[in-house]
PDB file of N, CA and C in Angstrom:
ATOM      1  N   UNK A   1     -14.650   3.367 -38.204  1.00  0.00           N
ATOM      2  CA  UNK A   1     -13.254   3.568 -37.838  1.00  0.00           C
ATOM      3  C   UNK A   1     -12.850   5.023 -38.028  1.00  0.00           C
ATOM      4  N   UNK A   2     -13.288   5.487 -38.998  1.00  0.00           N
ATOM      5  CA  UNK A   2     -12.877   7.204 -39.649  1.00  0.00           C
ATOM      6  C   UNK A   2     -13.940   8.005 -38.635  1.00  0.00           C
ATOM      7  N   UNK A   3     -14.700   7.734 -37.745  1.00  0.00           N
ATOM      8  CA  UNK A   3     -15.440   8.614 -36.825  1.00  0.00           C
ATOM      9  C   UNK A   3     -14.449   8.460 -35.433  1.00  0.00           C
ATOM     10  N   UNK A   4     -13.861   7.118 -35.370  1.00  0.00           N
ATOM     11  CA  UNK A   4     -13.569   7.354 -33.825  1.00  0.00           C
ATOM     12  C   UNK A   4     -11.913   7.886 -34.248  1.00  0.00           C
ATOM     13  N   UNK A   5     -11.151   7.917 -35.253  1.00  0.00           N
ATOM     14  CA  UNK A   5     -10.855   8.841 -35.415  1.00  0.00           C
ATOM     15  C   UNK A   5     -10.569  10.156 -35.210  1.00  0.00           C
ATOM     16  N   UNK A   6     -11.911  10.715 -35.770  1.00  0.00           N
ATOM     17  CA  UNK A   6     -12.745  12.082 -35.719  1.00  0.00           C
ATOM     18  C   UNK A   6     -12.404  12.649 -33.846  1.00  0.00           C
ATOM     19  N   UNK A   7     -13.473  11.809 -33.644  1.00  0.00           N
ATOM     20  CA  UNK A   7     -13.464  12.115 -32.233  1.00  0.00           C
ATOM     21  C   UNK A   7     -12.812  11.947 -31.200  1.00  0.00           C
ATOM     22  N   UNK A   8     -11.243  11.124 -31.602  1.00  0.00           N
ATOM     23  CA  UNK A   8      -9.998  11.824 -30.782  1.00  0.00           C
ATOM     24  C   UNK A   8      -9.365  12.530 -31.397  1.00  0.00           C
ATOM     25  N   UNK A   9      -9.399  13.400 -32.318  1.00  0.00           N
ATOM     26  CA  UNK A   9      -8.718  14.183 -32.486  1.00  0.00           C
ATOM     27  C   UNK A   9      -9.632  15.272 -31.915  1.00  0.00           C
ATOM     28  N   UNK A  10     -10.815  15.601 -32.084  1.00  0.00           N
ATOM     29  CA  UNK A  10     -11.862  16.251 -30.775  1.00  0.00           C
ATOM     30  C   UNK A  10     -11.651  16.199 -29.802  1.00  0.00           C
ATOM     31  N   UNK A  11     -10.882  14.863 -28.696  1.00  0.00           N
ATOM     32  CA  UNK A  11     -10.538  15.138 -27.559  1.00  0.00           C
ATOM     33  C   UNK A  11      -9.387  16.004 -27.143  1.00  0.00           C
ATOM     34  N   UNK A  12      -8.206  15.803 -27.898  1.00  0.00           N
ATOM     35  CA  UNK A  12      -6.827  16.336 -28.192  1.00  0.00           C
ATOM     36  C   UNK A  12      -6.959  17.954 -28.497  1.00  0.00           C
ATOM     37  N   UNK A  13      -7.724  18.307 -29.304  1.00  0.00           N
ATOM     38  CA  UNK A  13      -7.769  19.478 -30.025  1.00  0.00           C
ATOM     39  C   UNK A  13      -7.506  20.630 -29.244  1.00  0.00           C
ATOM     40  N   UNK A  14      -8.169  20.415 -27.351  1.00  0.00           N
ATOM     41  CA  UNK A  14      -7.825  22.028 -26.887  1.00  0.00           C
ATOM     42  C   UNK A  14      -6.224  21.937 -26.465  1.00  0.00           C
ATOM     43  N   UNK A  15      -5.610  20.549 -26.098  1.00  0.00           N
ATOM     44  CA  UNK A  15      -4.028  20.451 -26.175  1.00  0.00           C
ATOM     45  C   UNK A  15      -3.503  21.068 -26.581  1.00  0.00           C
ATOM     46  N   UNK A  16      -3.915  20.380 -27.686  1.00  0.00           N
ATOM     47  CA  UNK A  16      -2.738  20.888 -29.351  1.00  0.00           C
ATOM     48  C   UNK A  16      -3.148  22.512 -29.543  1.00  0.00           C
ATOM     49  N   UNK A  17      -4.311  23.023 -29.094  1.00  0.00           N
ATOM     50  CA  UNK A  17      -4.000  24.569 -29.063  1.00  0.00           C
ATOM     51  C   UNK A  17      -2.683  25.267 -28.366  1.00  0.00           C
ATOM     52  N   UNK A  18      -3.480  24.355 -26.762  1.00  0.00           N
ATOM     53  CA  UNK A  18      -2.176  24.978 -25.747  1.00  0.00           C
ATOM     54  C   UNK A  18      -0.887  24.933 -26.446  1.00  0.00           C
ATOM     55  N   UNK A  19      -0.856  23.891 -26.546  1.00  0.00           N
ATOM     56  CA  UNK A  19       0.693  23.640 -27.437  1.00  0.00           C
ATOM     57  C   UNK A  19       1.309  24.452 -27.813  1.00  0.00           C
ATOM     58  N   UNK A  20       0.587  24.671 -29.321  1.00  0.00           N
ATOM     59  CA  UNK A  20       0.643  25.638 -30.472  1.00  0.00           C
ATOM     60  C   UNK A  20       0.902  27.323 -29.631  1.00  0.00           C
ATOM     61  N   UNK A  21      -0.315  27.878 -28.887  1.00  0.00           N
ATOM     62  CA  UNK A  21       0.126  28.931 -27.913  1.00  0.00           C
ATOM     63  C   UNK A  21       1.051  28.978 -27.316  1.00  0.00           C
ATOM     64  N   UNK A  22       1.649  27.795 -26.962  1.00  0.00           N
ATOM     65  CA  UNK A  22       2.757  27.837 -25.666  1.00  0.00           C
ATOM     66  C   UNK A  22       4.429  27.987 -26.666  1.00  0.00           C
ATOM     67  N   UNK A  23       4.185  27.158 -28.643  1.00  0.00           N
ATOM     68  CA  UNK A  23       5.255  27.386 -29.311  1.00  0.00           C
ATOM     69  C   UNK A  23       5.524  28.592 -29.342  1.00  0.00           C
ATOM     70  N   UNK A  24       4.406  29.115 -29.836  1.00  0.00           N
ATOM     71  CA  UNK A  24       4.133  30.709 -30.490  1.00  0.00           C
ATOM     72  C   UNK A  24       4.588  32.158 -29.425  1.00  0.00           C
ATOM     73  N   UNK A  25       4.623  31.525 -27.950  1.00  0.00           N
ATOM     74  CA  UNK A  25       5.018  32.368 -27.020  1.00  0.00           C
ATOM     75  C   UNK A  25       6.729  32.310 -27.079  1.00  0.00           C
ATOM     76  N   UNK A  26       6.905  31.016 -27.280  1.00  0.00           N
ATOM     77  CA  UNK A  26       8.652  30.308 -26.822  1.00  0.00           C
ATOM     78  C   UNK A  26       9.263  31.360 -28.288  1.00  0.00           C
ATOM     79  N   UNK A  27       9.029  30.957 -29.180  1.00  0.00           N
ATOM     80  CA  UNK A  27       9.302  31.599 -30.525  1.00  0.00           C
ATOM     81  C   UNK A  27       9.479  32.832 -30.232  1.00  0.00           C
ATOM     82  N   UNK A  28       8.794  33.943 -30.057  1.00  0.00           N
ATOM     83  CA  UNK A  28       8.664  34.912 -29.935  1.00  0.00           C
ATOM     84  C   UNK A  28       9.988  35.521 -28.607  1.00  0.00           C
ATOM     85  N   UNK A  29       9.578  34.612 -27.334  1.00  0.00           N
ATOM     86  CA  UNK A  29      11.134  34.951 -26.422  1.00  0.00           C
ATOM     87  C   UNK A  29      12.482  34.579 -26.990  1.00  0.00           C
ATOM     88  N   UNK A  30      12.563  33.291 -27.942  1.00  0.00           N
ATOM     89  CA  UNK A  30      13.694  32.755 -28.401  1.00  0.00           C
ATOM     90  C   UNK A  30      14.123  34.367 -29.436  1.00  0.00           C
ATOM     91  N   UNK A  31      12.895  35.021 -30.014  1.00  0.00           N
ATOM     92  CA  UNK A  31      13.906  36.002 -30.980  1.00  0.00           C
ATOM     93  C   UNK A  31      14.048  37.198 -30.536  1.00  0.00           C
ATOM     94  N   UNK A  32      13.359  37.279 -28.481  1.00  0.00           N
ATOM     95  CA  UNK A  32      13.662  38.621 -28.593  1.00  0.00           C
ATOM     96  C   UNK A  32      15.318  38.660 -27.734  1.00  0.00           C
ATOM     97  N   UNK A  33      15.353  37.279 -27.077  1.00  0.00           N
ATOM     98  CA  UNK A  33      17.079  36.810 -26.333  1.00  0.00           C
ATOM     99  C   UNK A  33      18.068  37.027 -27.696  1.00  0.00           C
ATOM    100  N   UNK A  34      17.507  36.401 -29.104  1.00  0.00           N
ATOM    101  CA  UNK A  34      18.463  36.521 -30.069  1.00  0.00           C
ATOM    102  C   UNK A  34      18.550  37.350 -30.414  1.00  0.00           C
ATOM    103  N   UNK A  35      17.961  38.769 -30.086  1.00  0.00           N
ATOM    104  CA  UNK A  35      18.030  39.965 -31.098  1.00  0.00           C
ATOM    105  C   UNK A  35      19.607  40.975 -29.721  1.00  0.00           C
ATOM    106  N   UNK A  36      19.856  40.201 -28.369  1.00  0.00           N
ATOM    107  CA  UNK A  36      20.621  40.708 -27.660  1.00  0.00           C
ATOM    108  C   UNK A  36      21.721  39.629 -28.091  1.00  0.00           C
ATOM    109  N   UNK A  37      21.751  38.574 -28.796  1.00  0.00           N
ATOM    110  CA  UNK A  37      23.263  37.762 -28.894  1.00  0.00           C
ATOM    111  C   UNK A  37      23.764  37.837 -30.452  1.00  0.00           C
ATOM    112  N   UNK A  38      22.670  38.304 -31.047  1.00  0.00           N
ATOM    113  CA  UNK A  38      23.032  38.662 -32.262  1.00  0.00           C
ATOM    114  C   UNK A  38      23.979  40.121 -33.111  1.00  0.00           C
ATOM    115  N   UNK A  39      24.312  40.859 -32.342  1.00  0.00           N
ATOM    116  CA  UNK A  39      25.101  42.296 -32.224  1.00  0.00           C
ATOM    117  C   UNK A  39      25.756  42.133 -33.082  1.00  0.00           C
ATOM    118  N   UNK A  40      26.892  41.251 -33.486  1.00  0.00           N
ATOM    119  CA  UNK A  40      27.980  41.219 -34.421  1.00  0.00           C
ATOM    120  C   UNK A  40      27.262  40.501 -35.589  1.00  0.00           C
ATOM    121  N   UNK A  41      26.390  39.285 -35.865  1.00  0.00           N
ATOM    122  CA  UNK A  41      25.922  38.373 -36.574  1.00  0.00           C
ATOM    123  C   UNK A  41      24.675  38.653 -37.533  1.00  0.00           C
ATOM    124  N   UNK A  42      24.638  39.338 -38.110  1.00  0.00           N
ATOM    125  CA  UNK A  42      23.545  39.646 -38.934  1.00  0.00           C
ATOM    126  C   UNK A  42      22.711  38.593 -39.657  1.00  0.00           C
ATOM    127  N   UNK A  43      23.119  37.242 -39.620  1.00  0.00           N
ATOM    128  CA  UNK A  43      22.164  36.326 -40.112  1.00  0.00           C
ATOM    129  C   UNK A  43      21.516  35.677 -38.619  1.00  0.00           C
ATOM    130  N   UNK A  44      22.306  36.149 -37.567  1.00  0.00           N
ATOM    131  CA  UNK A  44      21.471  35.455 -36.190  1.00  0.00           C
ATOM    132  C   UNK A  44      20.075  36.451 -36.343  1.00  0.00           C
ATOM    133  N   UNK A  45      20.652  37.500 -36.195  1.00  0.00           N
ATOM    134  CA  UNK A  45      19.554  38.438 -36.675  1.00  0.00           C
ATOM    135  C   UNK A  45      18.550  38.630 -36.655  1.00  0.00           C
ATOM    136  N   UNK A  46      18.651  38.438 -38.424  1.00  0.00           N
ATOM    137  CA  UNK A  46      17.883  37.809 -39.584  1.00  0.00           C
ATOM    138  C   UNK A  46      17.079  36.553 -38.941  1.00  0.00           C
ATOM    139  N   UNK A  47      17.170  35.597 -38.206  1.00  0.00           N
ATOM    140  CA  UNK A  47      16.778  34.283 -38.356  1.00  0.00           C
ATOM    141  C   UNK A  47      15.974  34.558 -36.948  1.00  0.00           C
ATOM    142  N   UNK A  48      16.192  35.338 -36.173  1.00  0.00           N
ATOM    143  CA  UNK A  48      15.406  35.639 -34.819  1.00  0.00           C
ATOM    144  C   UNK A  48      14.247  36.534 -35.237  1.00  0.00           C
ATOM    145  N   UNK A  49      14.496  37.532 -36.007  1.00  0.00           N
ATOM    146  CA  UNK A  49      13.320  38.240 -36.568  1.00  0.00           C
ATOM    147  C   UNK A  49      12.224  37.561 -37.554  1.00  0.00           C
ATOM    148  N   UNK A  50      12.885  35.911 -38.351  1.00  0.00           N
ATOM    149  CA  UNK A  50      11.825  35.567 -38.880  1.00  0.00           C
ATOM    150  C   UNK A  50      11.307  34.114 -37.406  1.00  0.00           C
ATOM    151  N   UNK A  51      11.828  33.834 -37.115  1.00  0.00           N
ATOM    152  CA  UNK A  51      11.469  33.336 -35.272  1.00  0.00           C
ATOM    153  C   UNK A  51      10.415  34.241 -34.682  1.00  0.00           C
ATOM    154  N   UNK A  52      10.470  35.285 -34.640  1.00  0.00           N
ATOM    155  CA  UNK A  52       9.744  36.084 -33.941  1.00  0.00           C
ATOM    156  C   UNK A  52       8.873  36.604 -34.753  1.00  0.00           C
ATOM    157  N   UNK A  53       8.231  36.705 -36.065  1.00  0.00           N
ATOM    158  CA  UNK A  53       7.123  36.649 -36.917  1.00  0.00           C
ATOM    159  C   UNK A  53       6.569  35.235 -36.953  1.00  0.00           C
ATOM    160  N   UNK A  54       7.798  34.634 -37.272  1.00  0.00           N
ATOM    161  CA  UNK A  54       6.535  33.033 -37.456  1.00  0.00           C
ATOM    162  C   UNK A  54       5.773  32.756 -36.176  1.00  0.00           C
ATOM    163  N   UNK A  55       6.552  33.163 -34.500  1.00  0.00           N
ATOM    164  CA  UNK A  55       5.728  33.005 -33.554  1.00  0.00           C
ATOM    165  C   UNK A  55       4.416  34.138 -33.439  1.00  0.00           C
ATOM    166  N   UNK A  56       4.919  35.041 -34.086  1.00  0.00           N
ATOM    167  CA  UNK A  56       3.113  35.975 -33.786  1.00  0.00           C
ATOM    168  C   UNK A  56       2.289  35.095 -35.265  1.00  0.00           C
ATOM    169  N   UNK A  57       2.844  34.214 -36.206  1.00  0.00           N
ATOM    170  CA  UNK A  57       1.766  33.915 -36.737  1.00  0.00           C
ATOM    171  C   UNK A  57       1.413  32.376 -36.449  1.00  0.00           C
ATOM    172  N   UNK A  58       2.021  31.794 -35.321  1.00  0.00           N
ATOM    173  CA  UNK A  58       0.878  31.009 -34.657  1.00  0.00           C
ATOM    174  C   UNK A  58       0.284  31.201 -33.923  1.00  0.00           C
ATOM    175  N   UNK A  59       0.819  32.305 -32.872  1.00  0.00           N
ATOM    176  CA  UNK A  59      -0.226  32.770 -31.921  1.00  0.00           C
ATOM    177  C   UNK A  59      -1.625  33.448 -32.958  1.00  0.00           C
ATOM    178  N   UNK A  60      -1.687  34.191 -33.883  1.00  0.00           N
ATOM    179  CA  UNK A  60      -2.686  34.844 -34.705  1.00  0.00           C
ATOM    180  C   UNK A  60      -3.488  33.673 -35.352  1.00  0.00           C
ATOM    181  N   UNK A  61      -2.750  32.612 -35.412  1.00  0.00           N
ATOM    182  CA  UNK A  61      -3.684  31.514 -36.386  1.00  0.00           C
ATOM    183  C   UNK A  61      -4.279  31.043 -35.262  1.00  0.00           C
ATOM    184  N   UNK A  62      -3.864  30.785 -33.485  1.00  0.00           N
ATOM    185  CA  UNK A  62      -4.317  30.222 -33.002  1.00  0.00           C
ATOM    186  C   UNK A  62      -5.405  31.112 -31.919  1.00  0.00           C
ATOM    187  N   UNK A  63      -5.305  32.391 -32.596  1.00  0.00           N
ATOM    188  CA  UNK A  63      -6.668  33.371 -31.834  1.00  0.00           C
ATOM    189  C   UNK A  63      -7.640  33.321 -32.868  1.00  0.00           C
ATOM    190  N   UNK A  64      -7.450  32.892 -34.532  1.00  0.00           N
ATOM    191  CA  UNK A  64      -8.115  32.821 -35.307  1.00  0.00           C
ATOM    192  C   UNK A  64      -8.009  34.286 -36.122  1.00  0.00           C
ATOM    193  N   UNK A  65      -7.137  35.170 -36.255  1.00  0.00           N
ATOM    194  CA  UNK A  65      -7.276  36.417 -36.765  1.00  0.00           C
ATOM    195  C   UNK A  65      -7.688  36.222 -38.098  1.00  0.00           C
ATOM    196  N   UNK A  66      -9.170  37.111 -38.531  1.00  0.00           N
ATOM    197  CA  UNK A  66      -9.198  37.481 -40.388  1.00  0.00           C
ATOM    198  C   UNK A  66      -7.927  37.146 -41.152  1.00  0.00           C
ATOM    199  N   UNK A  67      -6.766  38.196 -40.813  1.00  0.00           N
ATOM    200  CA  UNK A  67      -5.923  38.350 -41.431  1.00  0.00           C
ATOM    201  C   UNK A  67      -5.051  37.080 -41.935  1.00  0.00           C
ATOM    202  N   UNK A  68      -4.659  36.285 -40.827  1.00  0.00           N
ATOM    203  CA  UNK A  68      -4.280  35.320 -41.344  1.00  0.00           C
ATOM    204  C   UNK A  68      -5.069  34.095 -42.295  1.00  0.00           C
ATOM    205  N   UNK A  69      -6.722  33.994 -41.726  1.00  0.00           N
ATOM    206  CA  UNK A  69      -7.412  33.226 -42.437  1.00  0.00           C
ATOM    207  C   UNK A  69      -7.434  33.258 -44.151  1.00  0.00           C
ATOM    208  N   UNK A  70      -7.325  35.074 -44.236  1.00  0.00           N
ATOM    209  CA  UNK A  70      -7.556  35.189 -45.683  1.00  0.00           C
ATOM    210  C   UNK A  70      -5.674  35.252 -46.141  1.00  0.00           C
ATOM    211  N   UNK A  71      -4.915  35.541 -45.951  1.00  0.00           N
ATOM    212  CA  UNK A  71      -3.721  35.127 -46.625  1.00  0.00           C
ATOM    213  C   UNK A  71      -2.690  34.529 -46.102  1.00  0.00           C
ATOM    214  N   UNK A  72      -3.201  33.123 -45.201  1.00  0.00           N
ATOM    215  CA  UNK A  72      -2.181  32.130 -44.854  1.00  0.00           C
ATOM    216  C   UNK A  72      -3.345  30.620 -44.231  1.00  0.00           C
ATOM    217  N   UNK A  73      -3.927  30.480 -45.739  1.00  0.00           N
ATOM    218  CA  UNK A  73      -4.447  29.365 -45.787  1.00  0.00           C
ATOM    219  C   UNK A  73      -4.256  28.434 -45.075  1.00  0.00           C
ATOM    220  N   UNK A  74      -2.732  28.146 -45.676  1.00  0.00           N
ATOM    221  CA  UNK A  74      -2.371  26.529 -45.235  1.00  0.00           C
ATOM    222  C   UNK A  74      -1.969  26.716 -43.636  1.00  0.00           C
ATOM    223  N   UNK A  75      -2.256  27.602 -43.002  1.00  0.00           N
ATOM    224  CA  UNK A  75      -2.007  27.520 -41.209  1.00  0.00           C
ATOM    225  C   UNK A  75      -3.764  26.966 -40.667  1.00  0.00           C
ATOM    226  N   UNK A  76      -4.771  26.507 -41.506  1.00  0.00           N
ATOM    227  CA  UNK A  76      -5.897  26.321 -41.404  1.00  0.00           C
ATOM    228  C   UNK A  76      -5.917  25.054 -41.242  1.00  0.00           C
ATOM    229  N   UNK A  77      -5.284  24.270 -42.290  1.00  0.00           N
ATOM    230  CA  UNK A  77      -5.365  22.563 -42.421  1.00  0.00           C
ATOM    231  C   UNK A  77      -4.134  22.225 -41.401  1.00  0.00           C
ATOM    232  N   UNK A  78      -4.583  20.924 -41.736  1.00  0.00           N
ATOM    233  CA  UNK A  78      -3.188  19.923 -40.399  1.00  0.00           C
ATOM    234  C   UNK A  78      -2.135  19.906 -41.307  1.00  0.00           C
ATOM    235  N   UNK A  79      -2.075  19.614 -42.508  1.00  0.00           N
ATOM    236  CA  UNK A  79      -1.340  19.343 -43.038  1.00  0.00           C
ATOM    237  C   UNK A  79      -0.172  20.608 -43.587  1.00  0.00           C
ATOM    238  N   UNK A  80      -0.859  21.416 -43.397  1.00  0.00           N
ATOM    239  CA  UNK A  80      -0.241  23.171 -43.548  1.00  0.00           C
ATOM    240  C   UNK A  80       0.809  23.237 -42.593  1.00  0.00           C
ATOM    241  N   UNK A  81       0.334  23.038 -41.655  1.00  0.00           N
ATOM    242  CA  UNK A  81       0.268  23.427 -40.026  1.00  0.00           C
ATOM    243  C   UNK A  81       1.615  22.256 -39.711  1.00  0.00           C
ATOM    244  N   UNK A  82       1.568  21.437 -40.208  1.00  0.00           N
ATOM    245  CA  UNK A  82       2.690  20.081 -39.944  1.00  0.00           C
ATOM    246  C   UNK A  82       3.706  20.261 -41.320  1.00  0.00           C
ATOM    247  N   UNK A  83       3.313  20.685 -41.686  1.00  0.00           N
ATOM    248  CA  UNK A  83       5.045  21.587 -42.750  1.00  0.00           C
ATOM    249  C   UNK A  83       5.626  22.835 -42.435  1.00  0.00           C
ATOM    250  N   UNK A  84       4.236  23.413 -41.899  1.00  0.00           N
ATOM    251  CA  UNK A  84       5.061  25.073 -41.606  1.00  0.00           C
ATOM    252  C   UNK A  84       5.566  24.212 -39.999  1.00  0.00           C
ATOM    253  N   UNK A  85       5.333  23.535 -39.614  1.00  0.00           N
ATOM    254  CA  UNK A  85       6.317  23.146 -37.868  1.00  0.00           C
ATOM    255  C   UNK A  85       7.575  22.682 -38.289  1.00  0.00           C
ATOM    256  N   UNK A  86       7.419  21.819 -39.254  1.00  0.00           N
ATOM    257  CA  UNK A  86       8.840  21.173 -39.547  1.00  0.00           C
ATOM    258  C   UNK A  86       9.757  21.851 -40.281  1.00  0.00           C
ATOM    259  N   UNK A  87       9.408  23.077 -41.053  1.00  0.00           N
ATOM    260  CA  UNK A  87       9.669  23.764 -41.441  1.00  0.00           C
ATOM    261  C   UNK A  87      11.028  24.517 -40.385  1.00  0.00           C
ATOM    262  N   UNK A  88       9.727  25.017 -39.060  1.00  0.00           N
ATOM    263  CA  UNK A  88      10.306  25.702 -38.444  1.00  0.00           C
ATOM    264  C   UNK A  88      11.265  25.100 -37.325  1.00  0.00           C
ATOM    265  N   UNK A  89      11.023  23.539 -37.285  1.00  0.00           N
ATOM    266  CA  UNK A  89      11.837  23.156 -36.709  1.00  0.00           C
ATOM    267  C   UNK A  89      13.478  22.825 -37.465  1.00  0.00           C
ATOM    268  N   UNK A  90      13.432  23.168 -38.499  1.00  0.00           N
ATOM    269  CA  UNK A  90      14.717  23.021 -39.203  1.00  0.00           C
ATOM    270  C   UNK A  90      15.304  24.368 -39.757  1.00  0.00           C
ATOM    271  N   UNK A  91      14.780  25.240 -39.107  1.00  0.00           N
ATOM    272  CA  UNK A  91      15.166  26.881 -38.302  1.00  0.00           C
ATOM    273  C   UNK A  91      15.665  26.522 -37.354  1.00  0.00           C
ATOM    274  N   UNK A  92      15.468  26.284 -36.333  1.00  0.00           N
ATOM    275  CA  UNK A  92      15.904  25.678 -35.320  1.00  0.00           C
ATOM    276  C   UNK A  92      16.731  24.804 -34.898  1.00  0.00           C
ATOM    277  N   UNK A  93      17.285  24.126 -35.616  1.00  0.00           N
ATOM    278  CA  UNK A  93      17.901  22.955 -35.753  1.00  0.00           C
ATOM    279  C   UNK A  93      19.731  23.374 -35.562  1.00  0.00           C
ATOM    280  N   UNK A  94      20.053  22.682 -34.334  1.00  0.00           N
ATOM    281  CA  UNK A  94      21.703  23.061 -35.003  1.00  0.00           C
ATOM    282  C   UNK A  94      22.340  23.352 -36.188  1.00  0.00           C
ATOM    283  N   UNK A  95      23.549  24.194 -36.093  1.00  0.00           N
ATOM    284  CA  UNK A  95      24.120  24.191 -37.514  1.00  0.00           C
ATOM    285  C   UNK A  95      24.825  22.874 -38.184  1.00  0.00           C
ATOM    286  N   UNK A  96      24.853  21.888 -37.464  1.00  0.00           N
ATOM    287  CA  UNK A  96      25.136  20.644 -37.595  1.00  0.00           C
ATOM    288  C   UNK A  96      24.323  19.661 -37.631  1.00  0.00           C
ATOM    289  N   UNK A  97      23.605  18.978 -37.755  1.00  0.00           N
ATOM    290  CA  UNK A  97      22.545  17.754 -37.235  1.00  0.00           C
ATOM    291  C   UNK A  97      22.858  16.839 -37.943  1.00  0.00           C
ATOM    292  N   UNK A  98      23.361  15.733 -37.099  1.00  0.00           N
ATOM    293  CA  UNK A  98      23.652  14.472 -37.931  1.00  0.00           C
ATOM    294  C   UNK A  98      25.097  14.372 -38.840  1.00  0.00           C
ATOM    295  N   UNK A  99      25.727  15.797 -39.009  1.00  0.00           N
ATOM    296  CA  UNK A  99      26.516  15.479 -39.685  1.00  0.00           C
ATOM    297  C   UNK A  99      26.378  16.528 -41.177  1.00  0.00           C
ATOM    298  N   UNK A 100      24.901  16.780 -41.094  1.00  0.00           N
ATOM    299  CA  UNK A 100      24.621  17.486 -42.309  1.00  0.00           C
ATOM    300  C   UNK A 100      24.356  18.848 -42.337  1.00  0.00           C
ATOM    301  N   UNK A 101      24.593  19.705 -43.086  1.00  0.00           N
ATOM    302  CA  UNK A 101      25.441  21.210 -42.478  1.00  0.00           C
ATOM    303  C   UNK A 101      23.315  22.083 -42.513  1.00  0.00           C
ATOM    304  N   UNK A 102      23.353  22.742 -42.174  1.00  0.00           N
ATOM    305  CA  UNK A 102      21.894  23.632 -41.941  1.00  0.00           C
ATOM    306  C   UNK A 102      22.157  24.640 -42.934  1.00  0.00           C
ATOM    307  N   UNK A 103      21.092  24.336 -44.214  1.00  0.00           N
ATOM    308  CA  UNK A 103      21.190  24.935 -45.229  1.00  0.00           C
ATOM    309  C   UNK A 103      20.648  26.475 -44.762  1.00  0.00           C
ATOM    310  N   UNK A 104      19.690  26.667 -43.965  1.00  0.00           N
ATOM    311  CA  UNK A 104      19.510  28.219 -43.329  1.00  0.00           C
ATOM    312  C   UNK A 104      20.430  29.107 -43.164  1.00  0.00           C
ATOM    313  N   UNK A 105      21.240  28.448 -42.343  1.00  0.00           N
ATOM    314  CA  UNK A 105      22.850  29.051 -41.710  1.00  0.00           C
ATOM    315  C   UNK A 105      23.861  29.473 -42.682  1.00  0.00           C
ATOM    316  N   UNK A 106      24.005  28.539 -44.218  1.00  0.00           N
ATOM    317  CA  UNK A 106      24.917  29.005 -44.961  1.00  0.00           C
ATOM    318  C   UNK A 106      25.176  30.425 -44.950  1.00  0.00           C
TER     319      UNK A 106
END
């Protein structure tokens, strides 16, 4: 059972690159549009410039760069890789969701 497993996540795997490339590109346009709506807002800013690093460091994890291998481990495992997303999806996230205020935004 733990092999066939294995070997769809082997089928999936060049996807979930594209994917990952295709976030890491979006990221990167999302902070360079925010760095023109951000003029008055210094935490829009702020939050587009770390948008636009976290997207060059999935594109870098997903060319495989040294640099990131040796000091950003956890972009190696799935489990790294599925906290730093959710992470970044709650960057992303309205200043509202649900009702509950976006602790980023304070």
């Amino acid at each position: 059972m733990i092999e066939d497993q294995g070997d769809c996540f082997q089928k999936i795997k060049p996807l979930v690159r594209v994917m990952n490339f295709t976030i890491g590109i979006a990221l990167i346009a999302l902070a360079v549009l925010g760095f023109f709506a951000a003029t008055l807002q210094p935490l829009l800013f702020l939050s587009g410039l770390y948008l636009g690093l976290f997207g060059v460091m999935i594109l870098s994890s997903e060319i495989e760069l040294k640099f990131i291998e040796d000091y950003f481990n956890f972009l190696k495992t799935l489990l790294g890789r599925g906290i730093f997303y959710i992470y970044l999806g709650s960057m992303c996230a309205p200043e509202t969701l649900y009702g509950l205020a976006n602790p980023i935004t304070w």
